[in-house]
N, C-alpha and C. Protein backbone atom coordinates (compact mmCIF):
# COMPACT_ATOMS: atom_id res chain seq x y z
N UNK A 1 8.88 -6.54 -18.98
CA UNK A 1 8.58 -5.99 -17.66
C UNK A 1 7.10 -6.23 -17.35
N UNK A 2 6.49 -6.68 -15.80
CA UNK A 2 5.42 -7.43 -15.67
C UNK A 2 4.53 -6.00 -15.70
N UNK A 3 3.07 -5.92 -16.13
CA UNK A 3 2.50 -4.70 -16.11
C UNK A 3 1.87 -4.51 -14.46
N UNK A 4 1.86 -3.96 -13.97
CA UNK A 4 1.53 -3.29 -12.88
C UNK A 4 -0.08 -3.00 -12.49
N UNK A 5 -0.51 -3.50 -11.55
CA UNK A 5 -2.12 -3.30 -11.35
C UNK A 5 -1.95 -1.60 -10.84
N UNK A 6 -2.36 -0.70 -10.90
CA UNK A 6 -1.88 0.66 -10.25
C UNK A 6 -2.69 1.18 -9.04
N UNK A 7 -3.63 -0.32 -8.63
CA UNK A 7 -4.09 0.00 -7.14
C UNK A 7 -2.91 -0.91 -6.35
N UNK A 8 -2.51 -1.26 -6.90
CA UNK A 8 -1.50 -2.32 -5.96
C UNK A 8 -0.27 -2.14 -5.91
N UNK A 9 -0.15 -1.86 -4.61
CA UNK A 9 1.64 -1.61 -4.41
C UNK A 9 2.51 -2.49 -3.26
N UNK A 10 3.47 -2.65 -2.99
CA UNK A 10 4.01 -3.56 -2.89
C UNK A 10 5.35 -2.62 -1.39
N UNK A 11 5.54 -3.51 -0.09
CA UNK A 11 6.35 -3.11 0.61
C UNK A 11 7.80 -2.32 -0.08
N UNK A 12 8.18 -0.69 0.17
CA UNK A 12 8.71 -0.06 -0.38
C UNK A 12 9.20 0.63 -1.26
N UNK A 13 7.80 0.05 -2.35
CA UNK A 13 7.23 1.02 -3.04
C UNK A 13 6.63 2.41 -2.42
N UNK A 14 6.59 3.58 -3.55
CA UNK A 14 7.05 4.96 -3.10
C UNK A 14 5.23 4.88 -3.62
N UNK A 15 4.55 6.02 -2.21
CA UNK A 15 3.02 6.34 -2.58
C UNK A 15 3.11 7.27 -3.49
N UNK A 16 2.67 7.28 -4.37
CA UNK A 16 2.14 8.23 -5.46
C UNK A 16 0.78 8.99 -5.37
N UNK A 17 -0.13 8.83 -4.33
CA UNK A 17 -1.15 9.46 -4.33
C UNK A 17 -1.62 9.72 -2.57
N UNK A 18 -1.95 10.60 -1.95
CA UNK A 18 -2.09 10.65 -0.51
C UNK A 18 -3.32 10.14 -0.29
N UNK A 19 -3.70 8.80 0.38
CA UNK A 19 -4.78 8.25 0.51
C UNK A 19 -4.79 7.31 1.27
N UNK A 20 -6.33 6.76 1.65
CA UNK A 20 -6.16 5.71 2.71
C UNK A 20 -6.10 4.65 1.58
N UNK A 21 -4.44 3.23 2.30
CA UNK A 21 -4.32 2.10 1.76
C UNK A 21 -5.03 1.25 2.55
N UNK A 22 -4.96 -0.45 2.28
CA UNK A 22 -4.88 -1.55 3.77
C UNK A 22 -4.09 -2.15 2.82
N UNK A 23 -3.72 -2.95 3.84
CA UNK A 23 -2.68 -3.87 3.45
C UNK A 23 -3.51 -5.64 3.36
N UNK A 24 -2.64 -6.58 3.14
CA UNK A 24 -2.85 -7.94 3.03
C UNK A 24 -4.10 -8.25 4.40
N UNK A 25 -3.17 -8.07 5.31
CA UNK A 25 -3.42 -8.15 6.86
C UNK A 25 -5.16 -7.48 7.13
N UNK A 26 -5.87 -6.36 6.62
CA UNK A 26 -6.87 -5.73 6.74
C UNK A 26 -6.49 -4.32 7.62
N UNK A 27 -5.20 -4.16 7.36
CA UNK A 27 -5.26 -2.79 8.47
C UNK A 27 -4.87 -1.90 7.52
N UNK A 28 -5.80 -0.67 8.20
CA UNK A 28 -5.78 0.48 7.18
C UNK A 28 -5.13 1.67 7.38
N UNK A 29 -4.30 2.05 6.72
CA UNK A 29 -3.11 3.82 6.86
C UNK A 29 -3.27 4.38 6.14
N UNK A 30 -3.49 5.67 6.56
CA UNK A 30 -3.25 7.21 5.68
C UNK A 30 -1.78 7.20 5.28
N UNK A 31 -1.40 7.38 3.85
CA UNK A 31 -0.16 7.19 3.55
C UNK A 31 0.06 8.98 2.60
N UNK A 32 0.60 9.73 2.84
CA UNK A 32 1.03 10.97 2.00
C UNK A 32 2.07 10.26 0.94
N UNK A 33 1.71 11.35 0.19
CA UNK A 33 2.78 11.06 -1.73
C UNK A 33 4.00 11.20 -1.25
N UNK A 34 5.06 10.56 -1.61
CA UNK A 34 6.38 9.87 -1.46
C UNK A 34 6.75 9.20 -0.37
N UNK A 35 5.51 9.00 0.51
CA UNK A 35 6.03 7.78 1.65
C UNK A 35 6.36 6.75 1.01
N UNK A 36 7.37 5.76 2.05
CA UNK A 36 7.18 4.72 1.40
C UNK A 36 6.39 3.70 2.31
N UNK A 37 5.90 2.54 1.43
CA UNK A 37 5.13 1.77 1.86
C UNK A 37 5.85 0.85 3.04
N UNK A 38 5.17 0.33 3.90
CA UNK A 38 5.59 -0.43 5.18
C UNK A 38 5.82 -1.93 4.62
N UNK A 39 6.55 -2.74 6.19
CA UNK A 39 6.18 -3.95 5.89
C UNK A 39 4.47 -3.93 6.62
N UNK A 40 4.01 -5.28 6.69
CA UNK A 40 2.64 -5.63 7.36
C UNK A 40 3.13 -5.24 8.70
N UNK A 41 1.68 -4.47 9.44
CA UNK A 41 1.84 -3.90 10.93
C UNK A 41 1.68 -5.24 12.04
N UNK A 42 0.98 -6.30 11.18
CA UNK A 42 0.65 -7.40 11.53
C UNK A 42 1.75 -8.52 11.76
N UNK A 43 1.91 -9.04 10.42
CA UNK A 43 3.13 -10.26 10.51
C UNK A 43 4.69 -9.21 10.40
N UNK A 44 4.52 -8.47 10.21
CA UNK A 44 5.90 -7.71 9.84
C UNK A 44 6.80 -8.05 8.52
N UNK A 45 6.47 -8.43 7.75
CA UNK A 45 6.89 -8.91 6.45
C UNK A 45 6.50 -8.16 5.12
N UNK A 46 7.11 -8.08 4.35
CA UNK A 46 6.17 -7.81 2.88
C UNK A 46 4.60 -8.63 2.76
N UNK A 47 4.26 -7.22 1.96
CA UNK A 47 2.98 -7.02 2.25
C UNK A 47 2.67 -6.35 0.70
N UNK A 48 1.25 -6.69 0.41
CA UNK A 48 0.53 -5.13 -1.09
C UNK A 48 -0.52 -4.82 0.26
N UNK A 49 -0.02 -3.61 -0.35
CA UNK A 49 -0.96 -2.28 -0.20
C UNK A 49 -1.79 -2.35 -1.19
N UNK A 50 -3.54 -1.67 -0.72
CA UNK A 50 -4.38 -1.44 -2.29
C UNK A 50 -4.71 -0.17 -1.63
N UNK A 51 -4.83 0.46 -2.39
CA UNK A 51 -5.70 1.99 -2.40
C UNK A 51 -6.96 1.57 -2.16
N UNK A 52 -7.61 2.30 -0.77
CA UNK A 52 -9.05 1.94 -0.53
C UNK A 52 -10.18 2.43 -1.45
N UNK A 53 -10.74 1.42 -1.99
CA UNK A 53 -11.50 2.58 -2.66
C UNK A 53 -12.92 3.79 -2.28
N UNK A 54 -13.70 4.04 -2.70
CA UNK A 54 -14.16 5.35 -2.07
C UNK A 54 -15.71 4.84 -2.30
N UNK A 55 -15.85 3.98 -2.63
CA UNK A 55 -17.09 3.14 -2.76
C UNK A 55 -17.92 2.35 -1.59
């Protein structure tokens, strides 16, 4: 099983942490714990999400 980066999540994958993501595209959502992740707001397709970081 491939190991998992755990800032990176992937269209409909379930959020595990309530925080601002962006996606591929550069657009950024407040996502609450057990949403699930979108396609891109942009192309409309699968997309990773990264957890923004706070830096």
């Amino acid at each position: 099983m491939p190991q998992r980066n755990e800032l990176n999540f992937f269209t409909g994958d379930r959020v595990i942490e309530t925080a601002e993501y962006v996606c591929d595209a550069g657009v950024m959502k407040q996502f609450k714990n057990n949403d699930s992740f979108p396609v891109c707001p942009v192309k409309g397709g699968q997309t990773t999400w990264r957890r923004k970081s706070n830096s």
